[in-house]
ModelCIF file with pLDDT and N, C-alpha, C, O atoms, coordinates in Angstrom:
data_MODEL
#
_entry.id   MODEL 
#
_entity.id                         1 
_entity.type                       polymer 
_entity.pdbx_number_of_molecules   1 
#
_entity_poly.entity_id                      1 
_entity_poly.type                           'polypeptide(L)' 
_entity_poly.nstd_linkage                   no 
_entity_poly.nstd_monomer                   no 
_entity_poly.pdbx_seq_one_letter_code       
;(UNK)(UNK)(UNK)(UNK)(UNK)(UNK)(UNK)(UNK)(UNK)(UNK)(UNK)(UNK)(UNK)(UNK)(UNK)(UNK)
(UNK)(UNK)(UNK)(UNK)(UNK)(UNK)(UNK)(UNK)(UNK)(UNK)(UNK)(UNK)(UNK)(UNK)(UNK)(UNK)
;
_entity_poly.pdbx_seq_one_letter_code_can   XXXXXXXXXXXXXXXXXXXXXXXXXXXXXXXX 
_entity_poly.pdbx_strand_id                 A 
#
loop_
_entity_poly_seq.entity_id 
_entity_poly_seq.num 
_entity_poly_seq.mon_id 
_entity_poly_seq.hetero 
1 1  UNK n 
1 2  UNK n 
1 3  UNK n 
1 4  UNK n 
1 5  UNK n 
1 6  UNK n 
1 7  UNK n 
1 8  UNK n 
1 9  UNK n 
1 10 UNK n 
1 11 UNK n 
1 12 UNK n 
1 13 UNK n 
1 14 UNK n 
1 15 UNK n 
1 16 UNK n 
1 17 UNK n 
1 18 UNK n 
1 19 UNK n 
1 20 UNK n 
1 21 UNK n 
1 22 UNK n 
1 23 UNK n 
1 24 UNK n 
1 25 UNK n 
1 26 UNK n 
1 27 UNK n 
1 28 UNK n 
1 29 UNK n 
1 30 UNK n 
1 31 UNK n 
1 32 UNK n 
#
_struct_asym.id          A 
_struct_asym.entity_id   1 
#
loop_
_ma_qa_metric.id 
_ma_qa_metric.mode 
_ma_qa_metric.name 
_ma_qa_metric.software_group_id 
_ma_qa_metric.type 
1 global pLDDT . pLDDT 
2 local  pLDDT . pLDDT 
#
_ma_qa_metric_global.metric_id      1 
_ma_qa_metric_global.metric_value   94.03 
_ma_qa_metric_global.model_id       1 
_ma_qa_metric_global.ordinal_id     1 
#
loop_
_ma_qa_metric_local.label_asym_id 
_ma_qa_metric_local.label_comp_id 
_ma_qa_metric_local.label_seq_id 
_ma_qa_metric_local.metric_id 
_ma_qa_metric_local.metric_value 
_ma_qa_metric_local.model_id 
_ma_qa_metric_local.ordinal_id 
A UNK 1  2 96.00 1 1  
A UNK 2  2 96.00 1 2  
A UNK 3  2 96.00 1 3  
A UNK 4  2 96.00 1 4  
A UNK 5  2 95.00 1 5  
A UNK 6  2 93.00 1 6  
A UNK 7  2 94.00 1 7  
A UNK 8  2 92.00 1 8  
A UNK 9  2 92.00 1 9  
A UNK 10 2 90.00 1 10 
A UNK 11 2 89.00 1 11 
A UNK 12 2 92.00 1 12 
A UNK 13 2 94.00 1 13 
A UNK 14 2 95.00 1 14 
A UNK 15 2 97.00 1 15 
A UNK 16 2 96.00 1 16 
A UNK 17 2 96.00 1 17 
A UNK 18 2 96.00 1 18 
A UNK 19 2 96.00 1 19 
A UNK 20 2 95.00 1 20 
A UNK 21 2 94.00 1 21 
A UNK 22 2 94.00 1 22 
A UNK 23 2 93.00 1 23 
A UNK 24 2 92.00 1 24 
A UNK 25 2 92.00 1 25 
A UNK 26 2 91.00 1 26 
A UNK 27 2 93.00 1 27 
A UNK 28 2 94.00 1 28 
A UNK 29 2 95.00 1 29 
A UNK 30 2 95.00 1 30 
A UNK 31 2 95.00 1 31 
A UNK 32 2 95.00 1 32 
#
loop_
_atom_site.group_PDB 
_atom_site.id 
_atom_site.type_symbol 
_atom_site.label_atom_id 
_atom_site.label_alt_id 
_atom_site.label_comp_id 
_atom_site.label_asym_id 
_atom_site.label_entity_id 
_atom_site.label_seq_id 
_atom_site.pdbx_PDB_ins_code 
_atom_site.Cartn_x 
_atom_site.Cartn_y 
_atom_site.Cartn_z 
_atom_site.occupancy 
_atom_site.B_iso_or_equiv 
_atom_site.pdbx_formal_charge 
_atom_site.auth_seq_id 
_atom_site.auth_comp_id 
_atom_site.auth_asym_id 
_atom_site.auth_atom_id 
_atom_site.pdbx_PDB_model_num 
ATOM 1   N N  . UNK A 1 1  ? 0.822  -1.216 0.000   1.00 96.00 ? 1  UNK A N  1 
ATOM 2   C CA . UNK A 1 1  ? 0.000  0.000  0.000   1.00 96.00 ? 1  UNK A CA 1 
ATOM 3   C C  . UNK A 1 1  ? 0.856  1.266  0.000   1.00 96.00 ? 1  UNK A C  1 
ATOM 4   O O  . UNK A 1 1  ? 0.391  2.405  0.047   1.00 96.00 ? 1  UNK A O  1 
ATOM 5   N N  . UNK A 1 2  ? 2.140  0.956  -0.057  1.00 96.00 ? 2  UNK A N  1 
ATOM 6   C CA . UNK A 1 2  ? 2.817  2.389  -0.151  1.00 96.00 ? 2  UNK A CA 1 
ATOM 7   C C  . UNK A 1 2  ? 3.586  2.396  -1.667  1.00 96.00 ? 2  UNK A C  1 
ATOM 8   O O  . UNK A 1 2  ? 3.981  1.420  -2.305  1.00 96.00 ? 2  UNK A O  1 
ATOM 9   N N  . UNK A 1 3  ? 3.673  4.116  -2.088  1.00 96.00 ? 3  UNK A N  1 
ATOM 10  C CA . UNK A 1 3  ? 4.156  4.752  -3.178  1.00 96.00 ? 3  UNK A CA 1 
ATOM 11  C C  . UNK A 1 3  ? 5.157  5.254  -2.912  1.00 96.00 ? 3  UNK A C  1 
ATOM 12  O O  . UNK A 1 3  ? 5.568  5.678  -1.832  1.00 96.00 ? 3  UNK A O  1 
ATOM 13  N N  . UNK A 1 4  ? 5.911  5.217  -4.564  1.00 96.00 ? 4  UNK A N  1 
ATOM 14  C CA . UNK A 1 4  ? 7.141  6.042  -3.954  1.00 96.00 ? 4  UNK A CA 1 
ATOM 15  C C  . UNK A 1 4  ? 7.448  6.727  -5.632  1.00 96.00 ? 4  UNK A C  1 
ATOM 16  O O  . UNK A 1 4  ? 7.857  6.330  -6.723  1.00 96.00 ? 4  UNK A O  1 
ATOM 17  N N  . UNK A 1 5  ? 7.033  7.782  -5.100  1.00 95.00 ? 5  UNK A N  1 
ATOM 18  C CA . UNK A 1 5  ? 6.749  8.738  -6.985  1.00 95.00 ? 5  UNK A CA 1 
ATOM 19  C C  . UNK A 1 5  ? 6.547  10.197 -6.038  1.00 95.00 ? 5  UNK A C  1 
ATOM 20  O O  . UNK A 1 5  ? 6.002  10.435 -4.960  1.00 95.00 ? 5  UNK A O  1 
ATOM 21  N N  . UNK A 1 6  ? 7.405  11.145 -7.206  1.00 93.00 ? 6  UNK A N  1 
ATOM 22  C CA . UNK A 1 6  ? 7.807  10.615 -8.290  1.00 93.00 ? 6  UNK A CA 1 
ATOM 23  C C  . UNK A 1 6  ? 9.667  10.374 -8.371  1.00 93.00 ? 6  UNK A C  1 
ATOM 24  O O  . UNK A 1 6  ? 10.235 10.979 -7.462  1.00 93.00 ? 6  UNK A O  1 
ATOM 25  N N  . UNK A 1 7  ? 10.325 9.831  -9.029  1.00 94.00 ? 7  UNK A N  1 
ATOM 26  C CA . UNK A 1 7  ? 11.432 9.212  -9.210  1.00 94.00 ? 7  UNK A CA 1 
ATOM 27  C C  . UNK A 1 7  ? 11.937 9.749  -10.460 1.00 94.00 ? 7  UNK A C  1 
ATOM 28  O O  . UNK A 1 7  ? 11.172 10.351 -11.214 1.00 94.00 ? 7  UNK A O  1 
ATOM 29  N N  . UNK A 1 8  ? 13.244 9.569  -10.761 1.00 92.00 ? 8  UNK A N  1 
ATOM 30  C CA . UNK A 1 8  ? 14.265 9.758  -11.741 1.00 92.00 ? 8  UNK A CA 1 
ATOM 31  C C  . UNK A 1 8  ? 14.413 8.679  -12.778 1.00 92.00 ? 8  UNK A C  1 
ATOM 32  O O  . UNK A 1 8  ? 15.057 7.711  -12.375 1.00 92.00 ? 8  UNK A O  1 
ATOM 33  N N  . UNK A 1 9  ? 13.939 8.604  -14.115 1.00 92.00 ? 9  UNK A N  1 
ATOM 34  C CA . UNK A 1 9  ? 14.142 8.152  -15.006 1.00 92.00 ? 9  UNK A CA 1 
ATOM 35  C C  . UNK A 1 9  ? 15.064 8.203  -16.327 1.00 92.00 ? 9  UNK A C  1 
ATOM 36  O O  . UNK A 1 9  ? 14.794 9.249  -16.918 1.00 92.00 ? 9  UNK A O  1 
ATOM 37  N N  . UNK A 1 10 ? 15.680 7.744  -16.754 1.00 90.00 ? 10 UNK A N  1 
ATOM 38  C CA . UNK A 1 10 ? 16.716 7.136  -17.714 1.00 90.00 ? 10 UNK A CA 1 
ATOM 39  C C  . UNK A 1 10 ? 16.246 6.675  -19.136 1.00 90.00 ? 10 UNK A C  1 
ATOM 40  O O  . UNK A 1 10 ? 16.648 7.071  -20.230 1.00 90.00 ? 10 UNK A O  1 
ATOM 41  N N  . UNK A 1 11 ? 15.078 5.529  -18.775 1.00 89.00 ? 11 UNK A N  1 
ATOM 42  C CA . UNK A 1 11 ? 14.569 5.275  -19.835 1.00 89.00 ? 11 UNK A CA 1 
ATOM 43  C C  . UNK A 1 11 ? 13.864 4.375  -19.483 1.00 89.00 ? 11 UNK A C  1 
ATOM 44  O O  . UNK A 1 11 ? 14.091 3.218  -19.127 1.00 89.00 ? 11 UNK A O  1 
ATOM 45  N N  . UNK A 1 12 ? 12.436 5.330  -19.672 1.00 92.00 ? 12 UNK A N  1 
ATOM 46  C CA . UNK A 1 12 ? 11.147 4.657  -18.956 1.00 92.00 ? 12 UNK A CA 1 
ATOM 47  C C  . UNK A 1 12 ? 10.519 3.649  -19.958 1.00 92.00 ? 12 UNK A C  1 
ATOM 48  O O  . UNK A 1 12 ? 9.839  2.710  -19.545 1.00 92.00 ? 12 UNK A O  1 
ATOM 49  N N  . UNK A 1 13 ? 10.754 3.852  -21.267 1.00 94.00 ? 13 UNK A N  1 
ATOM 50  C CA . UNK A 1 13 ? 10.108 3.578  -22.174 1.00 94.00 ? 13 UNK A CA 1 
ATOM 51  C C  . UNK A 1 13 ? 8.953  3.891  -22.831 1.00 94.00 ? 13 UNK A C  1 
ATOM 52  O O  . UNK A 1 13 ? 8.719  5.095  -22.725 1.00 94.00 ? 13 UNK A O  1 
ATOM 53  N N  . UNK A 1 14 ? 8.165  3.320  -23.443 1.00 95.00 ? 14 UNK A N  1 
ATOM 54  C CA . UNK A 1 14 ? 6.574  3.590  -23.474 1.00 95.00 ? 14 UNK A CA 1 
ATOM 55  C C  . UNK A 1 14 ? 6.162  4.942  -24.245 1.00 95.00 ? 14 UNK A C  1 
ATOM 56  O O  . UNK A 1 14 ? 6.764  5.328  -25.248 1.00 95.00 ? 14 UNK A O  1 
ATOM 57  N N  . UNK A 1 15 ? 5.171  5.558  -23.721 1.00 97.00 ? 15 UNK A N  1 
ATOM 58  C CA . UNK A 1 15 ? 5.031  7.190  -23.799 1.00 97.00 ? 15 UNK A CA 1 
ATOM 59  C C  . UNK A 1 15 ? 6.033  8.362  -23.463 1.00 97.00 ? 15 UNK A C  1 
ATOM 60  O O  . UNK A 1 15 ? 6.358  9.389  -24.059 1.00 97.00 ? 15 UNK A O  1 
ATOM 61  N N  . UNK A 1 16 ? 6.451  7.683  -22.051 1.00 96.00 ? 16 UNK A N  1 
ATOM 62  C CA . UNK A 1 16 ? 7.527  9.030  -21.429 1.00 96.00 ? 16 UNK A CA 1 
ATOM 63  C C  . UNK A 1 16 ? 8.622  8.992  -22.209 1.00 96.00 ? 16 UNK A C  1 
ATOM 64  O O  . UNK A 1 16 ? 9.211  9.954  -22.702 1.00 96.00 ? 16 UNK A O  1 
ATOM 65  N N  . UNK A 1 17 ? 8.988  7.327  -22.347 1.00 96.00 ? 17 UNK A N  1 
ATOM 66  C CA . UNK A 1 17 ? 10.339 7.410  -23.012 1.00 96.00 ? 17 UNK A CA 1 
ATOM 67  C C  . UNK A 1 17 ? 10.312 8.301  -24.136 1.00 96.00 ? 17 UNK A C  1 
ATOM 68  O O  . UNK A 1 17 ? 11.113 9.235  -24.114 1.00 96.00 ? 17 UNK A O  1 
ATOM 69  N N  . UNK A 1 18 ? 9.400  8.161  -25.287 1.00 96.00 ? 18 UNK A N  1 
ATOM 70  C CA . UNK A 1 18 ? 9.423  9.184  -26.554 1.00 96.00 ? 18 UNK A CA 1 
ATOM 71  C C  . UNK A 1 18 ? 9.735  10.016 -26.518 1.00 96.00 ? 18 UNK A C  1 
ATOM 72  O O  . UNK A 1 18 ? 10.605 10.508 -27.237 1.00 96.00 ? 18 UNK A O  1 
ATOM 73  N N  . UNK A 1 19 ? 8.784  10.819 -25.130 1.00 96.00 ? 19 UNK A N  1 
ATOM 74  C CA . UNK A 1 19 ? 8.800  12.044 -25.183 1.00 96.00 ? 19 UNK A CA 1 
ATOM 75  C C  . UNK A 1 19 ? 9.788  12.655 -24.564 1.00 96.00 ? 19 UNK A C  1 
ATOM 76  O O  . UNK A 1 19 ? 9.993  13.858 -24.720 1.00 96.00 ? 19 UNK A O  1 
ATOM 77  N N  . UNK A 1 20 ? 10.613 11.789 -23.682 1.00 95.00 ? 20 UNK A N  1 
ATOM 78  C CA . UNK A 1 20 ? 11.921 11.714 -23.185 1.00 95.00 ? 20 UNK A CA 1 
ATOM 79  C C  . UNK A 1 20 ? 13.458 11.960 -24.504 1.00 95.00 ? 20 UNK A C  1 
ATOM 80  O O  . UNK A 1 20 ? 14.520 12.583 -24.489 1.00 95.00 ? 20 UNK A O  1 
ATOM 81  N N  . UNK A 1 21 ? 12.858 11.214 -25.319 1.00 94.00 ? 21 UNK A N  1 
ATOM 82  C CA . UNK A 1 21 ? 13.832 11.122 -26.506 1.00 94.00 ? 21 UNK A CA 1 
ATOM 83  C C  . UNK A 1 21 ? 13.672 12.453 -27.647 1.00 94.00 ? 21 UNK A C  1 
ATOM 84  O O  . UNK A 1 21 ? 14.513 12.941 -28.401 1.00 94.00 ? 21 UNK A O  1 
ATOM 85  N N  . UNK A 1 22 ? 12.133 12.822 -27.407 1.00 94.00 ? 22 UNK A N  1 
ATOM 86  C CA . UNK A 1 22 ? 12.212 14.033 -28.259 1.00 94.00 ? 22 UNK A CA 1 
ATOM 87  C C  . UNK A 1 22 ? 12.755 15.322 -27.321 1.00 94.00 ? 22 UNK A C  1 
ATOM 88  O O  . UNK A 1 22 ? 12.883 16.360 -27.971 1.00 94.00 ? 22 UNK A O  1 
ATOM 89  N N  . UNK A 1 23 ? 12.979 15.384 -26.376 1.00 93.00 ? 23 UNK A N  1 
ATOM 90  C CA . UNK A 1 23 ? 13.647 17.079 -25.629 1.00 93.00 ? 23 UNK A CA 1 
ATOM 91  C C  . UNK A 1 23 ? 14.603 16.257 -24.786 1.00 93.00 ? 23 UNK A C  1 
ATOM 92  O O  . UNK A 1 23 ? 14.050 16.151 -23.692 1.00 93.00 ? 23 UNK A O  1 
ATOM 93  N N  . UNK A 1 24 ? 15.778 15.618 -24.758 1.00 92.00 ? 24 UNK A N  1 
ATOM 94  C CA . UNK A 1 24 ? 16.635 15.206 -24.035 1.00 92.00 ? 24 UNK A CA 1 
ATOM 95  C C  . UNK A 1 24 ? 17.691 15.785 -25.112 1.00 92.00 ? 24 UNK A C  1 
ATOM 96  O O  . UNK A 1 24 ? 17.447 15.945 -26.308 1.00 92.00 ? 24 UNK A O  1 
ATOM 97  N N  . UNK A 1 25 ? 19.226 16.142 -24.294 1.00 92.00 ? 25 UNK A N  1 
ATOM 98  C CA . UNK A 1 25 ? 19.687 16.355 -24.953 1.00 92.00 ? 25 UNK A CA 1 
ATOM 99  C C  . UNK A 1 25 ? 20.070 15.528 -26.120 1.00 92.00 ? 25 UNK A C  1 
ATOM 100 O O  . UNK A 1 25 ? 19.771 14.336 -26.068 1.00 92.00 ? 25 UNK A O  1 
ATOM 101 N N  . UNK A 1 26 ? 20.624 15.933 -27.057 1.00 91.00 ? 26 UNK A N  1 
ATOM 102 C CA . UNK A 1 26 ? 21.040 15.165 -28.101 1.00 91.00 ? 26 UNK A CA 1 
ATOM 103 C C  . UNK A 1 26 ? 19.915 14.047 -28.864 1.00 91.00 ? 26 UNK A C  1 
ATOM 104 O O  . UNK A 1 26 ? 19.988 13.181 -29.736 1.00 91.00 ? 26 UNK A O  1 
ATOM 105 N N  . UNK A 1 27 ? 18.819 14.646 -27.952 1.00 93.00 ? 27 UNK A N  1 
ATOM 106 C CA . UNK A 1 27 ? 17.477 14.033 -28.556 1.00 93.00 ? 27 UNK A CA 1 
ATOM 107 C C  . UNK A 1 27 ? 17.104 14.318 -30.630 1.00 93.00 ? 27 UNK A C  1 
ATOM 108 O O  . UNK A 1 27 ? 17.874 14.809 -31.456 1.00 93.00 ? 27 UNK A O  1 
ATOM 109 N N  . UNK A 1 28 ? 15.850 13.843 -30.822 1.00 94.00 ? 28 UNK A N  1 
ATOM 110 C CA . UNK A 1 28 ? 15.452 14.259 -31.806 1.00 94.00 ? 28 UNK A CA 1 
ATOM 111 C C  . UNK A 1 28 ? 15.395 15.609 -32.242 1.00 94.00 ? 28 UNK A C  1 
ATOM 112 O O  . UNK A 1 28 ? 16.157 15.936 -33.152 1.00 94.00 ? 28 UNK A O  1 
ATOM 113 N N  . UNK A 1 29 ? 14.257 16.853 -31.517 1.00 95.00 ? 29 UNK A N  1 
ATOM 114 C CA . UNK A 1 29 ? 14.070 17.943 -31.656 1.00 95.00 ? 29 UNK A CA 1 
ATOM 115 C C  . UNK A 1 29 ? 15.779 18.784 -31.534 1.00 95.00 ? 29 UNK A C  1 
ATOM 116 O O  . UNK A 1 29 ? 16.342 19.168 -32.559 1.00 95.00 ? 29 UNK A O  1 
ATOM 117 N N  . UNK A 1 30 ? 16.179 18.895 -30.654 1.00 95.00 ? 30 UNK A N  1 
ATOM 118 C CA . UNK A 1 30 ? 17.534 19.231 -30.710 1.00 95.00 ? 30 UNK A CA 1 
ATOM 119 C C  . UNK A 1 30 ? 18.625 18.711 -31.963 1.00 95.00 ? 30 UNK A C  1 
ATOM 120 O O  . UNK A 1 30 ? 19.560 19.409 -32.355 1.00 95.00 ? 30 UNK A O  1 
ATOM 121 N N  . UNK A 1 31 ? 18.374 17.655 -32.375 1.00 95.00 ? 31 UNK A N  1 
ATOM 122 C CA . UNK A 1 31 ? 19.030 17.759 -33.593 1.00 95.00 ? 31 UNK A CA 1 
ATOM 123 C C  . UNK A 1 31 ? 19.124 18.290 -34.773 1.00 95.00 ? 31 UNK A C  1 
ATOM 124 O O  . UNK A 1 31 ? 20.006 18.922 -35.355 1.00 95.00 ? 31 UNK A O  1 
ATOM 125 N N  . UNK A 1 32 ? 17.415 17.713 -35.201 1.00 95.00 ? 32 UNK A N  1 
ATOM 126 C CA . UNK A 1 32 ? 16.512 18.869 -36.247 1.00 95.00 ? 32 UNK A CA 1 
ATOM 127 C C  . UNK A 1 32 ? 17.170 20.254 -35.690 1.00 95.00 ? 32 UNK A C  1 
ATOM 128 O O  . UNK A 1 32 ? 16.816 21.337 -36.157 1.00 95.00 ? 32 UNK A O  1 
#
């Protein structure tokens, strides 16, 4: 019954990850 959020991610995958990969450095958008 206990949570522990929110936390530091790397590479969540999924949704976040994407959107992780589009504004991270050296990401997508930053390259464009």
């Amino acid at each position: 019954t206990e949570v522990t959020w929110p936390q530091e991610l790397s590479e969540p995958k999924g949704k976040l990850g994407a959107l992780l990969e589009l504004v991270e450095p050296g990401g997508t958008i930053e390259s464009f």
